[in-house]
Protein backbone atom coordinates (compact mmCIF):
# COMPACT_ATOMS: atom_id res chain seq x y z
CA UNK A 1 76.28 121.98 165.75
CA UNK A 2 77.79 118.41 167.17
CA UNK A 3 75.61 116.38 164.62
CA UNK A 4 76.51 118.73 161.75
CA UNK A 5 80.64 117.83 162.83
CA UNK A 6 80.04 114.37 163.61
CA UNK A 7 78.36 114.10 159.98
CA UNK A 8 81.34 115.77 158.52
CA UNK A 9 83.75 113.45 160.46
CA UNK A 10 81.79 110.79 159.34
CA UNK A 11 81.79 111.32 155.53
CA UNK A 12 85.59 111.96 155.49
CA UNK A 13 86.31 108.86 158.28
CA UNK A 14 83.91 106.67 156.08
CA UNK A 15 82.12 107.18 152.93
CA UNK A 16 85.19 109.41 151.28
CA UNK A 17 87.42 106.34 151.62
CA UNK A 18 85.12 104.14 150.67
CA UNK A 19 84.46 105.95 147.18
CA UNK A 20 87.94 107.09 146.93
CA UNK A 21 88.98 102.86 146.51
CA UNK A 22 85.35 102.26 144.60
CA UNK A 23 86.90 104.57 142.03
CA UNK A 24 90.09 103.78 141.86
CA UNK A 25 89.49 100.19 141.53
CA UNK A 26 86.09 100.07 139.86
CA UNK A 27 85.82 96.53 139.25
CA UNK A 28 82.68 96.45 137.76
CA UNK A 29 83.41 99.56 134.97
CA UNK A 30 80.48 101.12 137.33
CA UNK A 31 82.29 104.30 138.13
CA UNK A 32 85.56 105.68 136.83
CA UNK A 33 85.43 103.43 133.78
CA UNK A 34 81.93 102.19 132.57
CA UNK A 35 81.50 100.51 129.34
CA UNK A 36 80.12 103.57 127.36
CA UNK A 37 83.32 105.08 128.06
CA UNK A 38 85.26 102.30 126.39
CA UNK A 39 82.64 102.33 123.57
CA UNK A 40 83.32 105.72 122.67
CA UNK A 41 87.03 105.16 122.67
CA UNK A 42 86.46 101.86 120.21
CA UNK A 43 84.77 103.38 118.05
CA UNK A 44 87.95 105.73 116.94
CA UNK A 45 90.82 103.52 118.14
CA UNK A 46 92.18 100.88 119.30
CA UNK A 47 92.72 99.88 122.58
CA UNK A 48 93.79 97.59 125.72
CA UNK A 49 92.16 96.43 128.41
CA UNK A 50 94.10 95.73 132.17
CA UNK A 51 93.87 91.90 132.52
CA UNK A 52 93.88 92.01 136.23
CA UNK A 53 90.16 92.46 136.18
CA UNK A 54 88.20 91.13 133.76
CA UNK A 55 85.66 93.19 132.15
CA UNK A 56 82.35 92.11 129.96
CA UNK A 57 83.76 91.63 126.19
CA UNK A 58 79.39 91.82 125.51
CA UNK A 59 78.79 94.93 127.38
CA UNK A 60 81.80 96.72 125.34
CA UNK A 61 80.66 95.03 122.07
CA UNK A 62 77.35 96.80 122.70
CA UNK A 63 78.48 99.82 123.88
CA UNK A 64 80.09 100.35 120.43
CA UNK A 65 76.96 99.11 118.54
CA UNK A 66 75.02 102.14 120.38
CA UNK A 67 77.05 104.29 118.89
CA UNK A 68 78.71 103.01 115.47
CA UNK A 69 76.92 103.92 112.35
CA UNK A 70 75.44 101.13 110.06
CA UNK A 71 77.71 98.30 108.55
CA UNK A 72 77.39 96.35 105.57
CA UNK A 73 79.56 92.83 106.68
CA UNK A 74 79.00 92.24 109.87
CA UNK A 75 80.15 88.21 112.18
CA UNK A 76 78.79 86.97 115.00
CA UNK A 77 80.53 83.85 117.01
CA UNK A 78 82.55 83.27 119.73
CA UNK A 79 86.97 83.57 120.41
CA UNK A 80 87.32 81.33 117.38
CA UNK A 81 86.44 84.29 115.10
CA UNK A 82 87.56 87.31 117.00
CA UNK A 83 90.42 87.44 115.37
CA UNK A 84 88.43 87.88 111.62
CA UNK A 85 89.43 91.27 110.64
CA UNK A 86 88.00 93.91 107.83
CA UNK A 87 91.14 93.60 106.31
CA UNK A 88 90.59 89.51 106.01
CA UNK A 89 87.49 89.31 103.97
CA UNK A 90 88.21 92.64 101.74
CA UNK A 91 85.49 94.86 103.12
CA UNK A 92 86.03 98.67 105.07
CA UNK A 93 82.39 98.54 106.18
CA UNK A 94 82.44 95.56 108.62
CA UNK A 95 82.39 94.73 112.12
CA UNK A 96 83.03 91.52 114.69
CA UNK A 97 80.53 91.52 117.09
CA UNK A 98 81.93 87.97 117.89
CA UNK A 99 82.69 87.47 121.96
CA UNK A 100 84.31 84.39 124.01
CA UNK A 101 81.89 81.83 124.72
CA UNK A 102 79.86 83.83 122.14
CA UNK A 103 78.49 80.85 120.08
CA UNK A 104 75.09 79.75 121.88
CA UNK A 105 71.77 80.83 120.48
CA UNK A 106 70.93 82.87 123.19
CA UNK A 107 73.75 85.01 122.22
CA UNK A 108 72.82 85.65 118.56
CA UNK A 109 69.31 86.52 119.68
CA UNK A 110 70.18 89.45 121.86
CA UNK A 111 73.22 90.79 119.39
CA UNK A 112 69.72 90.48 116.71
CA UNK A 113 67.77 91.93 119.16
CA UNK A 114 70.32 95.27 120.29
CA UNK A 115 70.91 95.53 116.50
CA UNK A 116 67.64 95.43 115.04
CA UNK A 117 66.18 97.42 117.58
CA UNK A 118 68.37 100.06 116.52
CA UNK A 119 67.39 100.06 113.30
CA UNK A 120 71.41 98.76 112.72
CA UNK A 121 70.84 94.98 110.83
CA UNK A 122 73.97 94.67 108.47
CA UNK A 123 72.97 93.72 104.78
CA UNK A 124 75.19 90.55 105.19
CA UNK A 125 75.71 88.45 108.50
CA UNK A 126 78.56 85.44 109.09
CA UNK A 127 77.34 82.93 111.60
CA UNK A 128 80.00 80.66 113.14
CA UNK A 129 78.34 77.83 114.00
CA UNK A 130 79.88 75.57 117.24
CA UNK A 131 78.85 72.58 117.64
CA UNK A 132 77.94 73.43 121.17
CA UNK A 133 75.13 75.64 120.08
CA UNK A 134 72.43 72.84 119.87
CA UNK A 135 74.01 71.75 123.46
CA UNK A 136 71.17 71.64 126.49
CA UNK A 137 73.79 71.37 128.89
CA UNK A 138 76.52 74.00 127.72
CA UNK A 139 77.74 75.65 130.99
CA UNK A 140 78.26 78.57 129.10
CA UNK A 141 76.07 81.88 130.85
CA UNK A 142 78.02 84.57 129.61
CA UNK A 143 75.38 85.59 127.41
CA UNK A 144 73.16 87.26 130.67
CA UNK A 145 75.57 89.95 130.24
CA UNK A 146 73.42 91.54 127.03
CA UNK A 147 70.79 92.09 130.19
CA UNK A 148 67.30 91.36 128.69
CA UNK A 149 68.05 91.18 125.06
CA UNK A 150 67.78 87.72 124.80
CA UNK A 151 64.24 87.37 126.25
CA UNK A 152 62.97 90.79 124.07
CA UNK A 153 64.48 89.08 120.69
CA UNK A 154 62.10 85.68 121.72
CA UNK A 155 59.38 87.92 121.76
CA UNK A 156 60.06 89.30 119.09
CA UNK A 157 60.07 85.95 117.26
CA UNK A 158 56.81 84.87 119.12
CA UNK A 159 54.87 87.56 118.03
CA UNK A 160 54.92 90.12 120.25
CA UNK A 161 56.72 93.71 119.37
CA UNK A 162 57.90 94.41 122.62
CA UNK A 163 60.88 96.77 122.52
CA UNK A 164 62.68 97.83 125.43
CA UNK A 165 66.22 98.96 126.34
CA UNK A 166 68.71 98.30 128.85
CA UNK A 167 71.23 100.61 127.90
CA UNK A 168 71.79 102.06 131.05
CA UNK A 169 73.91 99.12 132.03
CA UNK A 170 77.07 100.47 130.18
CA UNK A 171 76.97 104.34 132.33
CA UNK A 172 77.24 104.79 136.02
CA UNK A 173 75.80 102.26 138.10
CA UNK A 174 74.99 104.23 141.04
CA UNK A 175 73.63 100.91 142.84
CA UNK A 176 77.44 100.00 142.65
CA UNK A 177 78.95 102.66 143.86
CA UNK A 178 77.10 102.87 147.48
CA UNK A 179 77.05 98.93 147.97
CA UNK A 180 78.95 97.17 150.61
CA UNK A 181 79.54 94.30 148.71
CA UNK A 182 81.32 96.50 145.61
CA UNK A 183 83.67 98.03 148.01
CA UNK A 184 84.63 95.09 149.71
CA UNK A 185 85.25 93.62 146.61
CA UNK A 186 86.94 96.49 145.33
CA UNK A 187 89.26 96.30 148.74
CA UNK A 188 90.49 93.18 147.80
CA UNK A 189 91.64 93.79 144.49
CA UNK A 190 93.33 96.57 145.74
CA UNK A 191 95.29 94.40 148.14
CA UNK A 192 96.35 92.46 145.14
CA UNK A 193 97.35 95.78 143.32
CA UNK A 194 94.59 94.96 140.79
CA UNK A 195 92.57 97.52 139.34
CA UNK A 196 90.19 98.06 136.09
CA UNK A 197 92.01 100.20 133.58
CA UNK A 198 92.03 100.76 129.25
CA UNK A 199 94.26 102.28 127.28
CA UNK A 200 94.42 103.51 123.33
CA UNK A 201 96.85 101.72 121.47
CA UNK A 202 98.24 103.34 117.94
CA UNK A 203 99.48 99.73 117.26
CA UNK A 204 98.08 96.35 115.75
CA UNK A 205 99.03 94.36 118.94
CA UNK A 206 100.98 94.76 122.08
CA UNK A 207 103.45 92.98 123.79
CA UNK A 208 101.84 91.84 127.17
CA UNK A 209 98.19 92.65 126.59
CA UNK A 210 95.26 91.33 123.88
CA UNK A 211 94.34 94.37 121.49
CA UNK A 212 90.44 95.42 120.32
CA UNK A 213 90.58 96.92 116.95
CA UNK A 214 88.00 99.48 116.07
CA UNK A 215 86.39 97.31 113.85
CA UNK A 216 85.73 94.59 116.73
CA UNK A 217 88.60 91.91 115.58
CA UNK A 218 90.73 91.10 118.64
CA UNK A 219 94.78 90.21 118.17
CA UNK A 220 96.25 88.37 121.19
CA UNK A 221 99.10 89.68 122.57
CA UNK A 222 102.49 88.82 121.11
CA UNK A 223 103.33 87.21 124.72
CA UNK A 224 100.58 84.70 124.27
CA UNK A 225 101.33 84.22 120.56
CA UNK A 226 104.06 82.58 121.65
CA UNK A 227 103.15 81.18 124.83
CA UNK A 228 102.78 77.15 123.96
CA UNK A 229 104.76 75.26 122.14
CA UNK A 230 103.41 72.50 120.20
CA UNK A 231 104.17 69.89 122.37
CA UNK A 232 102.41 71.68 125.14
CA UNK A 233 99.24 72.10 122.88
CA UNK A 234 99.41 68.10 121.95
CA UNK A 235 99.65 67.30 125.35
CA UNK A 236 96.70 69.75 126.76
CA UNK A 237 94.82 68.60 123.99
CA UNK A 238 95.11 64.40 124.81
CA UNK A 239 94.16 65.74 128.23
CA UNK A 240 91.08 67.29 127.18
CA UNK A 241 90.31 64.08 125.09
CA UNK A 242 90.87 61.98 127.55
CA UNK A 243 89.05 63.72 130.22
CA UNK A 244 86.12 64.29 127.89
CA UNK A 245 86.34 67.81 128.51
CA UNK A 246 86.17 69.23 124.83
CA UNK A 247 85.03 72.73 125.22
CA UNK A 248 81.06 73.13 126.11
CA UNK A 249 80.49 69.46 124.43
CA UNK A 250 80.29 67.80 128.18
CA UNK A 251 77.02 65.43 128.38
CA UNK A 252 75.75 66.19 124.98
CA UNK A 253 73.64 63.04 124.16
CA UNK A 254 71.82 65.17 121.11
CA UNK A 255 71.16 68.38 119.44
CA UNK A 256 68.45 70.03 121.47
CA UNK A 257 65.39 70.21 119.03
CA UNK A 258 64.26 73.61 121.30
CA UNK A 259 67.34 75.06 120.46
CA UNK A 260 67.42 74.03 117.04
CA UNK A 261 63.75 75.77 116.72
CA UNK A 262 65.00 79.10 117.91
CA UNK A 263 68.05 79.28 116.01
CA UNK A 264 66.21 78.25 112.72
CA UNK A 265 63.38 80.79 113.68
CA UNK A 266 66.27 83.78 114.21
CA UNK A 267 67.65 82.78 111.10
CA UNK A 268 64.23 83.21 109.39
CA UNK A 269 63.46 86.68 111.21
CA UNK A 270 67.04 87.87 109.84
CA UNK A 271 66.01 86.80 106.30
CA UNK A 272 62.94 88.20 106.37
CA UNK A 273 64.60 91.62 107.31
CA UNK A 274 66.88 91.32 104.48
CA UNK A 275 70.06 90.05 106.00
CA UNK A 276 72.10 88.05 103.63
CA UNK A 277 72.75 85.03 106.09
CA UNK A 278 75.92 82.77 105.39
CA UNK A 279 77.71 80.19 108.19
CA UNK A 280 81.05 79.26 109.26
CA UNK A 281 82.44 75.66 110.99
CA UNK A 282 85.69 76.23 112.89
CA UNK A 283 88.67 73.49 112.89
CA UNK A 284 89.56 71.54 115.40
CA UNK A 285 93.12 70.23 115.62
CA UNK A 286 94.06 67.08 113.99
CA UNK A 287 94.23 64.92 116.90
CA UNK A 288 90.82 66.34 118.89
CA UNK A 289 89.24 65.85 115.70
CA UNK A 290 90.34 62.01 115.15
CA UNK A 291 89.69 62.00 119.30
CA UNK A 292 85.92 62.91 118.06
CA UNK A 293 85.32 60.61 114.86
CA UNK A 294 86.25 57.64 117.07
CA UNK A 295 84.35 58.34 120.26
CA UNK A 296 80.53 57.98 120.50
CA UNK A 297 80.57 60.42 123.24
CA UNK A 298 81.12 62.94 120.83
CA UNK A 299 78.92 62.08 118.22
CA UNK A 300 76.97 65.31 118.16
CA UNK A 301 79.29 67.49 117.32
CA UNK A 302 79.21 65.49 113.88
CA UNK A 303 75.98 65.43 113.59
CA UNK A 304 75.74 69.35 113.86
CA UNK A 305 78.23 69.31 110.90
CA UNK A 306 75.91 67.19 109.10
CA UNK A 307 72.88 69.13 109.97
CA UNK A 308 73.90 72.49 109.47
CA UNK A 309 75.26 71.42 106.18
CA UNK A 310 71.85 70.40 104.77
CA UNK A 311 70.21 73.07 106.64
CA UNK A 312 72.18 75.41 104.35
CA UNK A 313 71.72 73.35 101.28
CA UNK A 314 68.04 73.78 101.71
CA UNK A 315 67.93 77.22 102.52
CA UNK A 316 70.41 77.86 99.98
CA UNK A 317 72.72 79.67 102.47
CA UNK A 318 76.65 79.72 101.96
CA UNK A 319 78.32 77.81 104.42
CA UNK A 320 82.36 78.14 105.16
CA UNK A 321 84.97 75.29 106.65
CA UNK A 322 84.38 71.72 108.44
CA UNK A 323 85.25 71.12 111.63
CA UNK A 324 87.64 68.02 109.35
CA UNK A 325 90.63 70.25 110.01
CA UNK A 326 92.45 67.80 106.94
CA UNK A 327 90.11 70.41 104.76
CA UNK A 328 91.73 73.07 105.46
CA UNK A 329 94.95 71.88 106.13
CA UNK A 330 95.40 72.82 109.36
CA UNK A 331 98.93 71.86 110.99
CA UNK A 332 99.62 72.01 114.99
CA UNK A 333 101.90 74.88 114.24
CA UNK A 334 98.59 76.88 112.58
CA UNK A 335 96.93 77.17 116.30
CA UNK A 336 97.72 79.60 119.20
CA UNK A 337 96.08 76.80 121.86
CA UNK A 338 94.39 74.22 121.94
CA UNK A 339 91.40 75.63 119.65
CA UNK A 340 91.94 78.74 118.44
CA UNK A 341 93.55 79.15 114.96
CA UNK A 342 96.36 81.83 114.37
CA UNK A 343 95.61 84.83 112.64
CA UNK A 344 97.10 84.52 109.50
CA UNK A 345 95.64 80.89 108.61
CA UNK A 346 92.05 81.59 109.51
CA UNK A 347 91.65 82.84 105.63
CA UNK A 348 92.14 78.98 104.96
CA UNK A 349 89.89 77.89 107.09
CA UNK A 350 87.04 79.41 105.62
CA UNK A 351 86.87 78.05 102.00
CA UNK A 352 83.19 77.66 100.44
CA UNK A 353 81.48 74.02 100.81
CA UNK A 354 79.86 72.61 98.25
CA UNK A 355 75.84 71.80 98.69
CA UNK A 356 74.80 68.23 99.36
């Protein structure tokens, strides 16, 4: 009878606590939240998500992919076109599957690979094209977060049909919930009054936090809207020049011919499956972009310009914008930040190129 009350005492001294903050925290969306949760709220509504904590843009995306219906229109890319609406290109059946950091070939094979596997491939598919996507040493590793996607999509290309699923990353991740590590974690943030937490939201936008729409397109907050002037964009963007710290374009000698091979071999496999493929280069800002055309440091993210352009002139795909932001007219007033192009100009921005 002791061991049965020291057990008792135990699980309210000890493991009660311990899932009482694990839940009320959940840092990781393993418990109280979970992806699939927010994916069946974003497919209905929109909605915001608590800042404090940053959740997995990719895991939501694909949380709402598992359980949307088909669309015709449908963009991949990275922050740069999160804010591309249905409303913006004219057509109700359309969705932005488009994430931050979301422009490296890694992350277009697993998006392929979660979409094709469920039988979901849109009839048409908008590719924004970085130049950082032919770019060995990108730092960016976000795309791990689509689990094994990428590696079953390479397959895929290489011949093997090998589907899986790792789906059950979005639910309950019981592994979580009983680990030291999570509720330590989970302690801090708690100390810091931080916690993991969503919310519908009837509106287009919202005052202090970044709205998802349902159909994927993303509207900053009006806070941030607002947040730099001009002057403070100029002057982060001389310091990024200067510090040669344009965004994922650190020691990039030349486009990575591996990376070139995979993309051109997803493009191929999307073709074949009777995707409608076109491409889209984003604008820099007037100064980065004169920072770029006179700096041989930078001379790849030209050349990806010039390759992509004859690329799609031999494949006869449509390709949108330049990163020239004189095409498009693009004034220091048209951006948000540093790269990122306000919501109402990025219509501009995407203007048909002729083929060389």
């Amino acid at each position: 009878m002791g061991k049965i009350k020291k057990s008792i005492l135990f699980v309210i001294i000890v493991i009660i606590p311990i899932l009482a903050v694990d839940y009320y925290v959940d840092s990781y969306a393993s418990f109280r939240v979970t992806y699939n949760k927010i994916g069946q709220v974003s497919n209905k509504s929109n909605y915001c998500i608590g800042t404090d904590i940053p959740l997995s843009e990719r895991k939501i995306k694909w949380a709402h992919v598992n359980l949307m219906d088909s669309v015709e229109n449908m963009v991949l890319g990275s922050s740069r076109m999160m804010l591309l609406s249905s409303d913006d290109i004219g057509k109700t059946s359309f969705y932005n599957m488009a994430v931050s950091g979301g422009c490296t070939v890694n992350d277009y094979m697993a998006e392929t690979y979660i979409l094709y596997n469920q039988g979901k491939l849109p009839k048409q598919m908008l590719i924004e094209i970085s130049p950082s996507i032919f770019n060995a040493n990108s730092w960016e590793n976000r795309w791990k977060e689509w689990g094994a996607s990428t590696v079953y999509m390479e397959n895929i290309l290489n011949g093997k049909e090998e589907v899986s699923d790792d789906s059950f990353l979005l639910g309950i991740q019981v592994k979580d919930i009983f680990s030291p590590s999570y509720f330590k974690y989970n302690l801090e943030q708690l100390k810091k009054e931080k916690r993991v937490w969503f919310i519908e939201n009837n509106m287009s936008d919202d005052q202090n936090y970044a709205t998802w729409h349902v159909d994927g397109s993303y509207m900053y907050s009006r806070e941030y809207q607002n947040h730099y002037t001009e002057d403070e964009i100029l002057e982060k963007t001389i310091e990024e020049c200067n510090s040669k710290n344009i965004y994922q374009c650190n020691d990039y000698h030349e486009l990575d011919s591996e990376l070139m091979s995979r993309f051109e071999s997803l493009v191929d496999f999307l073709g074949e499956e009777g995707v409608e493929i076109s491409f889209y280069l984003p604008p820099y800002s007037k100064d980065m972009y004169e920072y770029i055309c006179t700096d041989e440091y930078y001379n790849s993210i030209l050349a990806v310009e010039e390759y992509i352009l004859e690329y799609s002139t031999e494949k006869g795909y449509t390709l949108y914008g330049s990163y020239n932001p004189e095409m498009s007219r693009l004034q220091l007033s048209d951006l948000y930040d540093v790269y990122h192009v306000k919501k109402q100009k990025i219509a501009d921005t995407m203007w048909t190129r002729e083929k060389v």
